[in-house]
PDB file of N, CA and C in Angstrom:
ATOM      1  N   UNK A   1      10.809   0.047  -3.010  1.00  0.00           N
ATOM      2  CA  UNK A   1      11.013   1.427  -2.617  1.00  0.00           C
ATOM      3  C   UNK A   1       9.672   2.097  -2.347  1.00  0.00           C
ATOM      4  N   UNK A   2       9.700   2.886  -1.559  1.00  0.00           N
ATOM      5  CA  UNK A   2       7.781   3.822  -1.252  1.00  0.00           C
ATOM      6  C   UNK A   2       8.518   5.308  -2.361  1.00  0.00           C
ATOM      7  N   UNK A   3       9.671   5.871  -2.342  1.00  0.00           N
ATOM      8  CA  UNK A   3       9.838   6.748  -3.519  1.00  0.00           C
ATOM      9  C   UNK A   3       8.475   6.685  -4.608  1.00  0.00           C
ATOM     10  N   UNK A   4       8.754   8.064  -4.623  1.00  0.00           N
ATOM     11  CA  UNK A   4       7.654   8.153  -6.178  1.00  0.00           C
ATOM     12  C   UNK A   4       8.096   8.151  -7.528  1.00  0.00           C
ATOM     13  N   UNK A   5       9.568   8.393  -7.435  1.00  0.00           N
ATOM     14  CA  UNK A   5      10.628   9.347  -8.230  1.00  0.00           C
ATOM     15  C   UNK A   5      11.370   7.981  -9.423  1.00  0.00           C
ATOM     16  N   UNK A   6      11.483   8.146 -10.366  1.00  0.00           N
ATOM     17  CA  UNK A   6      11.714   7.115 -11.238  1.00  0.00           C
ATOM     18  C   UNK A   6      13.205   6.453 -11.105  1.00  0.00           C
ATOM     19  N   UNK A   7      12.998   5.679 -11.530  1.00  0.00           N
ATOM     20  CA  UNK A   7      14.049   4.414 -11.593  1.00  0.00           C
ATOM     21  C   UNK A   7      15.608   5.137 -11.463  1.00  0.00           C
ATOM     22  N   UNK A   8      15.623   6.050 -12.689  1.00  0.00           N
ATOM     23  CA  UNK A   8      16.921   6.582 -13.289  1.00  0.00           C
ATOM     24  C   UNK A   8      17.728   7.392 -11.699  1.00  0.00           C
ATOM     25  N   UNK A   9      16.106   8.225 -11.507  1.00  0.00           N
ATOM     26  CA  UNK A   9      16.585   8.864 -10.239  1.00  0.00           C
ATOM     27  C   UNK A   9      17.764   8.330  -8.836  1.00  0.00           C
ATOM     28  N   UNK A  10      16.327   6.897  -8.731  1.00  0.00           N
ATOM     29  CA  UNK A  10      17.260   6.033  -7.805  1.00  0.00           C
ATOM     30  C   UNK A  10      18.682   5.665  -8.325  1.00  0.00           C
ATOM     31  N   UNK A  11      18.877   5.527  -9.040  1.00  0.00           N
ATOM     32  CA  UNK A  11      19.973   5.137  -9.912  1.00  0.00           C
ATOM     33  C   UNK A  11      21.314   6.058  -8.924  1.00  0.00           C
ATOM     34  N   UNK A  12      20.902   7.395  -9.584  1.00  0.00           N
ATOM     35  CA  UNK A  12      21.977   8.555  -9.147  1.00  0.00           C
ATOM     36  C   UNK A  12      21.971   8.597  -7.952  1.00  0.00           C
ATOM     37  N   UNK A  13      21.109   8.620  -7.159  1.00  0.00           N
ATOM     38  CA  UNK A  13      20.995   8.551  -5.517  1.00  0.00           C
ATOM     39  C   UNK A  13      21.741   7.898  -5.004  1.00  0.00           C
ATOM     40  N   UNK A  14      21.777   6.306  -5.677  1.00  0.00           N
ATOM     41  CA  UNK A  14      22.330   5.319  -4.873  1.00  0.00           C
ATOM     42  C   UNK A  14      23.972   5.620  -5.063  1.00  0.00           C
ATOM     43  N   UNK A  15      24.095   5.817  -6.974  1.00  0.00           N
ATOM     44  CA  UNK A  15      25.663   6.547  -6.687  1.00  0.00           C
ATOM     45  C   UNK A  15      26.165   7.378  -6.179  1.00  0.00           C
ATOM     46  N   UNK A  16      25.607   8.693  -5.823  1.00  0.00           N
ATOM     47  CA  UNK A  16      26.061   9.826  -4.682  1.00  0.00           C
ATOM     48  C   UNK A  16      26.196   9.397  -3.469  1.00  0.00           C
ATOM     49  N   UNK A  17      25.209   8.630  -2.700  1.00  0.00           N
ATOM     50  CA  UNK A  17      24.973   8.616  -1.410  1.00  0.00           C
ATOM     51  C   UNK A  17      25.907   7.494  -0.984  1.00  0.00           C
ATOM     52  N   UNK A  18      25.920   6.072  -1.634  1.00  0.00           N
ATOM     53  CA  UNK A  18      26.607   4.810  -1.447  1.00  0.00           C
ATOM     54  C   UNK A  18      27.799   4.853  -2.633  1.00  0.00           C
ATOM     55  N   UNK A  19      28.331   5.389  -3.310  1.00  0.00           N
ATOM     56  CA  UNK A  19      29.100   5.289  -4.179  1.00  0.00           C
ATOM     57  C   UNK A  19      28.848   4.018  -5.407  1.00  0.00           C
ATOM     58  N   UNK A  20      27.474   2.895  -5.660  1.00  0.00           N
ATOM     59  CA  UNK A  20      27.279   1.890  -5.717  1.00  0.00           C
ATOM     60  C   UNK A  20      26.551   2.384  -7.187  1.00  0.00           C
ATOM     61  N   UNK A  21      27.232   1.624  -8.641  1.00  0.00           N
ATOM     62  CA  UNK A  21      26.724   2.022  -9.925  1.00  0.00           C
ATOM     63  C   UNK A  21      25.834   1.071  -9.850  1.00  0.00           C
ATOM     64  N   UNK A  22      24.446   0.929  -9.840  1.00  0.00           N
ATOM     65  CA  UNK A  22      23.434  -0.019 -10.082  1.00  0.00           C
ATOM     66  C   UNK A  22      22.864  -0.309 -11.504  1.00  0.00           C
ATOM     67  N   UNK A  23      22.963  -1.799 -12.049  1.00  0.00           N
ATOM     68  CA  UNK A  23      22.935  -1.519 -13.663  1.00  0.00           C
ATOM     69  C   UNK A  23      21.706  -1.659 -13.871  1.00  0.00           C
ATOM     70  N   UNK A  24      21.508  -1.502 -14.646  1.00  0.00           N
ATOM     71  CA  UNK A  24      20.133  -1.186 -15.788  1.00  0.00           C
ATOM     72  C   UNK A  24      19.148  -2.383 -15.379  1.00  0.00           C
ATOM     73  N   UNK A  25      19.855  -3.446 -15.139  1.00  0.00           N
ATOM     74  CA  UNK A  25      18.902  -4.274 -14.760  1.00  0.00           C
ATOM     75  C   UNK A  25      17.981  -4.657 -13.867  1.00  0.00           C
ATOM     76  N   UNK A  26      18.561  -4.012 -12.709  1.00  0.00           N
ATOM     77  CA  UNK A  26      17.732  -3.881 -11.238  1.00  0.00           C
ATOM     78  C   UNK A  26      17.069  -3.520 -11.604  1.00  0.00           C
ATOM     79  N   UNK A  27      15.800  -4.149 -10.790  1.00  0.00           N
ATOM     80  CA  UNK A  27      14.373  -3.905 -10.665  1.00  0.00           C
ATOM     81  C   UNK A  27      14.040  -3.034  -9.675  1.00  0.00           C
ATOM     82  N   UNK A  28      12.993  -1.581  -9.309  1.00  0.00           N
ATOM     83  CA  UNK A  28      12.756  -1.436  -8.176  1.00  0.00           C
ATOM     84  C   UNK A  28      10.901  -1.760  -8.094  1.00  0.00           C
ATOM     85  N   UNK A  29      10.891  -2.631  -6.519  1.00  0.00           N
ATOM     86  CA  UNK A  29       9.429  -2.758  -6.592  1.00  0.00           C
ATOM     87  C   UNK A  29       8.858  -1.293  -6.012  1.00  0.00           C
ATOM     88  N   UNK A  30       7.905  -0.602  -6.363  1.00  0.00           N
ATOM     89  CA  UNK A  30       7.051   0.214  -5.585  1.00  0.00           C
ATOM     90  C   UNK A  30       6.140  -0.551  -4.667  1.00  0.00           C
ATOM     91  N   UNK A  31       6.127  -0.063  -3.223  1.00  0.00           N
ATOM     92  CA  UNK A  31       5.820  -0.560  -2.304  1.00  0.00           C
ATOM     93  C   UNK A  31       4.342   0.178  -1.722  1.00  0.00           C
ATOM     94  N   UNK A  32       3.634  -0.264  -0.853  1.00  0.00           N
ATOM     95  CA  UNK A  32       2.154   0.371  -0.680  1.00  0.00           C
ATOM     96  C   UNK A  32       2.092   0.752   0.579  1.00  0.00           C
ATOM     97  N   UNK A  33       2.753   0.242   1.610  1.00  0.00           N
ATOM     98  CA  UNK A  33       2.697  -0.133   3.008  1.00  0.00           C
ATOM     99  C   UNK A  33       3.965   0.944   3.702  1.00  0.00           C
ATOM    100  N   UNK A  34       4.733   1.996   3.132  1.00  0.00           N
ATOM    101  CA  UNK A  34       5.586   2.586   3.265  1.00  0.00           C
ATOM    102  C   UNK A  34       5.206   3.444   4.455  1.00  0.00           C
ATOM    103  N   UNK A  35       3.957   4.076   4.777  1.00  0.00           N
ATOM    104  CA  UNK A  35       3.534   4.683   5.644  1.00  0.00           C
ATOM    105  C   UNK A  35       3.745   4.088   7.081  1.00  0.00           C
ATOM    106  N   UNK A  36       3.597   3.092   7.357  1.00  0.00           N
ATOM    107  CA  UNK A  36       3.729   1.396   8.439  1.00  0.00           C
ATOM    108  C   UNK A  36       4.900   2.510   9.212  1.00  0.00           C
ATOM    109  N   UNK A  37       6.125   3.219   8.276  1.00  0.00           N
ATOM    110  CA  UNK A  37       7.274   3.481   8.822  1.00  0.00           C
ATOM    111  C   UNK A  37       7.483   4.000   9.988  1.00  0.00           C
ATOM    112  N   UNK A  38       6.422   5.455   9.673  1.00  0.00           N
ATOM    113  CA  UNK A  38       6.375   7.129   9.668  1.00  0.00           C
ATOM    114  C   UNK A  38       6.078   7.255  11.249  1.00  0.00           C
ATOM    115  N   UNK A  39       6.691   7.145  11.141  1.00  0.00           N
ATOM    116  CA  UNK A  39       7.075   8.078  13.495  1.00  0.00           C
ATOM    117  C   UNK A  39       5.728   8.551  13.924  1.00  0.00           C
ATOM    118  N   UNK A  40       5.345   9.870  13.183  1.00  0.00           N
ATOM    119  CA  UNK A  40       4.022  10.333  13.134  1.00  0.00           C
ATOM    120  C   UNK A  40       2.673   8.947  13.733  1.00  0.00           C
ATOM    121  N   UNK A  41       2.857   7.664  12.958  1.00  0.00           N
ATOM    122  CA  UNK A  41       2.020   6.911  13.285  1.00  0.00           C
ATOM    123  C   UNK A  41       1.858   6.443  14.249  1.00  0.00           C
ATOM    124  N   UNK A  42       2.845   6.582  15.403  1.00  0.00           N
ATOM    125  CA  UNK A  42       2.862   6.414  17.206  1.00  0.00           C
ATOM    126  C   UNK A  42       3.644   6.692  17.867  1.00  0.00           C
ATOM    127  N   UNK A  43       2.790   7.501  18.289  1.00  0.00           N
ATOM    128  CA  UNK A  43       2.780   8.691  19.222  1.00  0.00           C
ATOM    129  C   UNK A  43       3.566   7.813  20.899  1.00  0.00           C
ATOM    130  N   UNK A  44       3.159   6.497  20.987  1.00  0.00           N
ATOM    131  CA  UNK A  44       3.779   5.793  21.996  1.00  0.00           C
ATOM    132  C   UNK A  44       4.060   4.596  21.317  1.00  0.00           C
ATOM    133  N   UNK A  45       5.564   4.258  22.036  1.00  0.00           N
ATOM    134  CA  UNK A  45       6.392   3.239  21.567  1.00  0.00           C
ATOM    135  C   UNK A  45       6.747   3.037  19.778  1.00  0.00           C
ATOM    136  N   UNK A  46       7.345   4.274  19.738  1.00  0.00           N
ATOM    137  CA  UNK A  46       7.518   4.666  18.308  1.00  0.00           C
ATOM    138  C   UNK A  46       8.434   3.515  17.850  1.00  0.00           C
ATOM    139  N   UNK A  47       9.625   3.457  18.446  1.00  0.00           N
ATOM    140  CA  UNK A  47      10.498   2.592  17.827  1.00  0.00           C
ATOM    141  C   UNK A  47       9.816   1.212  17.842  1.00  0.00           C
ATOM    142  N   UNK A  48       9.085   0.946  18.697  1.00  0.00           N
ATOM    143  CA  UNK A  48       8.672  -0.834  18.313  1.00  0.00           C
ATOM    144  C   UNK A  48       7.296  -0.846  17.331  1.00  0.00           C
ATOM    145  N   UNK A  49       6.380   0.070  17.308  1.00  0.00           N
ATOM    146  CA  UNK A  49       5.810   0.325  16.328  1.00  0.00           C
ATOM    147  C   UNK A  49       6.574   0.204  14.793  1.00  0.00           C
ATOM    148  N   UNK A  50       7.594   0.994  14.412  1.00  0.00           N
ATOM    149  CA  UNK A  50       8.227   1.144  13.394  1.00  0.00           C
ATOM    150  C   UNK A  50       9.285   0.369  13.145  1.00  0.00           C
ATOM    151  N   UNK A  51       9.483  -0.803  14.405  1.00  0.00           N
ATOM    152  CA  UNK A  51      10.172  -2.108  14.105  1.00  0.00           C
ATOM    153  C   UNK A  51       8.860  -2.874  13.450  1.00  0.00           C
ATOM    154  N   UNK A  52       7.996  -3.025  14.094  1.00  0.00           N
ATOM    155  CA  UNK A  52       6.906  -4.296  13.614  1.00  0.00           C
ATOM    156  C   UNK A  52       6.268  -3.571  11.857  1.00  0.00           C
ATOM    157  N   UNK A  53       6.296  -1.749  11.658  1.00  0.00           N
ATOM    158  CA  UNK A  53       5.883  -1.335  10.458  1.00  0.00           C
ATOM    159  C   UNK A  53       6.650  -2.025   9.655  1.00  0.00           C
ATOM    160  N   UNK A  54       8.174  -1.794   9.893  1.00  0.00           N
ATOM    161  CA  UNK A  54       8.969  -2.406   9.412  1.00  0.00           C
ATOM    162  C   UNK A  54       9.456  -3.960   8.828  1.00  0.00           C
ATOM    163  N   UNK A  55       8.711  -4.400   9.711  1.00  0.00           N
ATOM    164  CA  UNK A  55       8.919  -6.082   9.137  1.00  0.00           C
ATOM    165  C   UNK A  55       7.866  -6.068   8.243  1.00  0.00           C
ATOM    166  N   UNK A  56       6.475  -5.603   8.352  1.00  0.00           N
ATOM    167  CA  UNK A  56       5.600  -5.414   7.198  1.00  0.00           C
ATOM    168  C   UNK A  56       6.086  -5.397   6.039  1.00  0.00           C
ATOM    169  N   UNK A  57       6.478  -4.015   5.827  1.00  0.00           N
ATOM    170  CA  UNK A  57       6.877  -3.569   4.734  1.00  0.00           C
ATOM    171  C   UNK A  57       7.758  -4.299   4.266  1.00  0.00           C
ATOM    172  N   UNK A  58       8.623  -5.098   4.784  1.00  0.00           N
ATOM    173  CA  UNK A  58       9.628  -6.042   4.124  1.00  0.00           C
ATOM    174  C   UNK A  58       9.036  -7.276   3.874  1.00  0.00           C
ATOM    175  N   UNK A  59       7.877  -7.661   4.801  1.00  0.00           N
ATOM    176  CA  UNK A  59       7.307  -8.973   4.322  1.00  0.00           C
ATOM    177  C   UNK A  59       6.195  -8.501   2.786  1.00  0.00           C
ATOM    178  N   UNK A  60       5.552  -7.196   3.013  1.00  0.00           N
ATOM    179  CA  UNK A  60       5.273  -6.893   1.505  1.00  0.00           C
ATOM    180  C   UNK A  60       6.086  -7.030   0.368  1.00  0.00           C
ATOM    181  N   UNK A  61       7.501  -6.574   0.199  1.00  0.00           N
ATOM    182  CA  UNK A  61       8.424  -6.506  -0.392  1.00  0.00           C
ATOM    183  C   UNK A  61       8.538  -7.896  -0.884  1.00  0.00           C
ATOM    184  N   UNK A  62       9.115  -8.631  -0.210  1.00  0.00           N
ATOM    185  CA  UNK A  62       9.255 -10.159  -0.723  1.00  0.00           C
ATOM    186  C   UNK A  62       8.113 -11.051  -0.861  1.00  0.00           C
ATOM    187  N   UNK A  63       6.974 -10.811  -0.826  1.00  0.00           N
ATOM    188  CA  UNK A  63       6.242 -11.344  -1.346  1.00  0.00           C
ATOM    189  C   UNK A  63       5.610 -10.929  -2.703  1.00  0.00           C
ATOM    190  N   UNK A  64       5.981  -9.566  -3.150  1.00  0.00           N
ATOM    191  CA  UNK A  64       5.738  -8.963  -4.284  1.00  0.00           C
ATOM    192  C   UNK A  64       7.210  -9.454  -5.364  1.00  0.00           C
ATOM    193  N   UNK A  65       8.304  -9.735  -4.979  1.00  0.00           N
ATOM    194  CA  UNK A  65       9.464  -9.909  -5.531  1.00  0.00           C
ATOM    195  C   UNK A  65      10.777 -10.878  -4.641  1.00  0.00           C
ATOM    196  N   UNK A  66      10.476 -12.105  -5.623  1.00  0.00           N
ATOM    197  CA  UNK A  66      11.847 -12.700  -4.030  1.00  0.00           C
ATOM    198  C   UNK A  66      13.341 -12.222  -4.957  1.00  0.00           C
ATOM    199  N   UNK A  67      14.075 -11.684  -4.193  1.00  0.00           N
ATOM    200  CA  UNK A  67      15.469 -10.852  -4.684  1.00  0.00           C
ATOM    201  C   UNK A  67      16.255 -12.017  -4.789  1.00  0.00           C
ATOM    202  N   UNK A  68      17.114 -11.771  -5.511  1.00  0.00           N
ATOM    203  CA  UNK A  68      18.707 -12.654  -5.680  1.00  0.00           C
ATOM    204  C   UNK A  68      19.377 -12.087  -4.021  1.00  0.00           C
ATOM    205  N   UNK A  69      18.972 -10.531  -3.818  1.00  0.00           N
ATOM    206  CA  UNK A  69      20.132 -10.065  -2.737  1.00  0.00           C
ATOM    207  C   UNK A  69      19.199  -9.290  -2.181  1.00  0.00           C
ATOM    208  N   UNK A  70      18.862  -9.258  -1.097  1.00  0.00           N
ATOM    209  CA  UNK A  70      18.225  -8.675   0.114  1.00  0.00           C
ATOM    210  C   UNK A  70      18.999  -7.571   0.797  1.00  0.00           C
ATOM    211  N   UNK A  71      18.806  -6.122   0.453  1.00  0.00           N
ATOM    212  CA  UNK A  71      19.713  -5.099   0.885  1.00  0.00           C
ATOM    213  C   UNK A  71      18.090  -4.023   1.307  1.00  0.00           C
ATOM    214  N   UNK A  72      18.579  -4.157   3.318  1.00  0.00           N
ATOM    215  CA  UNK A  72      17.959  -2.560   3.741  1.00  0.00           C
ATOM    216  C   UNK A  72      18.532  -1.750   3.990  1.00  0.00           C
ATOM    217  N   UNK A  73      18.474  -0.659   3.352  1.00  0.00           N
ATOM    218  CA  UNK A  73      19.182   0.282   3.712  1.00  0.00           C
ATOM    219  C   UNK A  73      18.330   1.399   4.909  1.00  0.00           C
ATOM    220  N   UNK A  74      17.049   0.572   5.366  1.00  0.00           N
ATOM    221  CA  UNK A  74      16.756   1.801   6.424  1.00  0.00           C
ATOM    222  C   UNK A  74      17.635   1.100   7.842  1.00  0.00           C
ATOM    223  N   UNK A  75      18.361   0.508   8.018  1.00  0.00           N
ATOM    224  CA  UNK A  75      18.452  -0.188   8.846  1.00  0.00           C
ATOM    225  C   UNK A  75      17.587  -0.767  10.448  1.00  0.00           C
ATOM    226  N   UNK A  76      16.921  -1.635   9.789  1.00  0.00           N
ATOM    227  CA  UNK A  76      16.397  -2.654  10.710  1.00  0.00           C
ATOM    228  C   UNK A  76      16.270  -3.683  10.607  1.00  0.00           C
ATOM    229  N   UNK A  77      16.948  -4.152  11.573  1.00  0.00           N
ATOM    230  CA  UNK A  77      17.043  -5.513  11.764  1.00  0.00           C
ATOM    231  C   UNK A  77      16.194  -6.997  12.063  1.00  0.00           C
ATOM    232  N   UNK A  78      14.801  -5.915  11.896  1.00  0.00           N
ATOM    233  CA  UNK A  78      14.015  -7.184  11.909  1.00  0.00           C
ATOM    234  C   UNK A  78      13.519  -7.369  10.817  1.00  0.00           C
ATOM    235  N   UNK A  79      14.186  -6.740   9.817  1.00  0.00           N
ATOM    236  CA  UNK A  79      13.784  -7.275   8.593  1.00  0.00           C
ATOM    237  C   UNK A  79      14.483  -8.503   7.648  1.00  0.00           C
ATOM    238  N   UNK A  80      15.629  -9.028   8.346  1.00  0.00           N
ATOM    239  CA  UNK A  80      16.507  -9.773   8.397  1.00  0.00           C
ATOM    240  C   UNK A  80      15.722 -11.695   8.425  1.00  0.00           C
ATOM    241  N   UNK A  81      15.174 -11.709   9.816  1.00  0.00           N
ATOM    242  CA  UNK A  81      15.001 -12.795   9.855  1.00  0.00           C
ATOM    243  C   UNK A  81      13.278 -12.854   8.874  1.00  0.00           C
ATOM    244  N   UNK A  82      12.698 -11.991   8.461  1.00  0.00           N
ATOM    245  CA  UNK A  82      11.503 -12.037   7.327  1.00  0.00           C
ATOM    246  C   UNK A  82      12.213 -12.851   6.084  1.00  0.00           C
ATOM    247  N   UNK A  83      13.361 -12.084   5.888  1.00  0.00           N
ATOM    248  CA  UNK A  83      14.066 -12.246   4.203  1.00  0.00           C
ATOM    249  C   UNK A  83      14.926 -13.278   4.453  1.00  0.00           C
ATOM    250  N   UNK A  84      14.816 -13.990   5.632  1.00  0.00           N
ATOM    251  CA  UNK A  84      16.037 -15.261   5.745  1.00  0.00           C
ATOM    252  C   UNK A  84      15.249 -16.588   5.343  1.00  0.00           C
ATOM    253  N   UNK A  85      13.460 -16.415   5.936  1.00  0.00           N
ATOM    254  CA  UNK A  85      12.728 -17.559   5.459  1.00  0.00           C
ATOM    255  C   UNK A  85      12.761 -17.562   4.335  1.00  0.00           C
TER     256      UNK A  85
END
């Protein structure tokens, strides 16, 4: 997650927004590379910019933590074939 906001928080978020009780055990990694995302960062060809930020940030992700279950919820799809190797 790039969130600053603690664990518990995400917790409630995920149940309001997705209806999804997440137990105690999930881990969330804090991520460094979250900025990679941010529109702001190009000004031209935003969306393929923030496809390729995007695979970053997911190849950060799994290399900091390999998951049992691979869930993006920003939806992009090129973060798919990163988390399939």
């Amino acid at each position: 997650t790039g969130d600053t906001v603690s664990d518990d928080v995400i917790r409630v978020k995920a149940r309001e927004r997705f209806g999804v009780t997440l137990p105690l055990d999930v881990s969330f990694i804090r991520l460094h590379h979250c900025y990679l995302l941010d529109a702001k960062l190009y000004p031209c060809f935003t969306m393929v910019g923030q496809a390729l930020g995007g695979a970053l940030v997911a190849l950060e992700a799994l290399t900091r933590h390999t998951p049992a279950v691979f869930v993006d919820t920003m939806g992009s799809a090129w973060t798919y074939p990163i988390a399939r190797t």
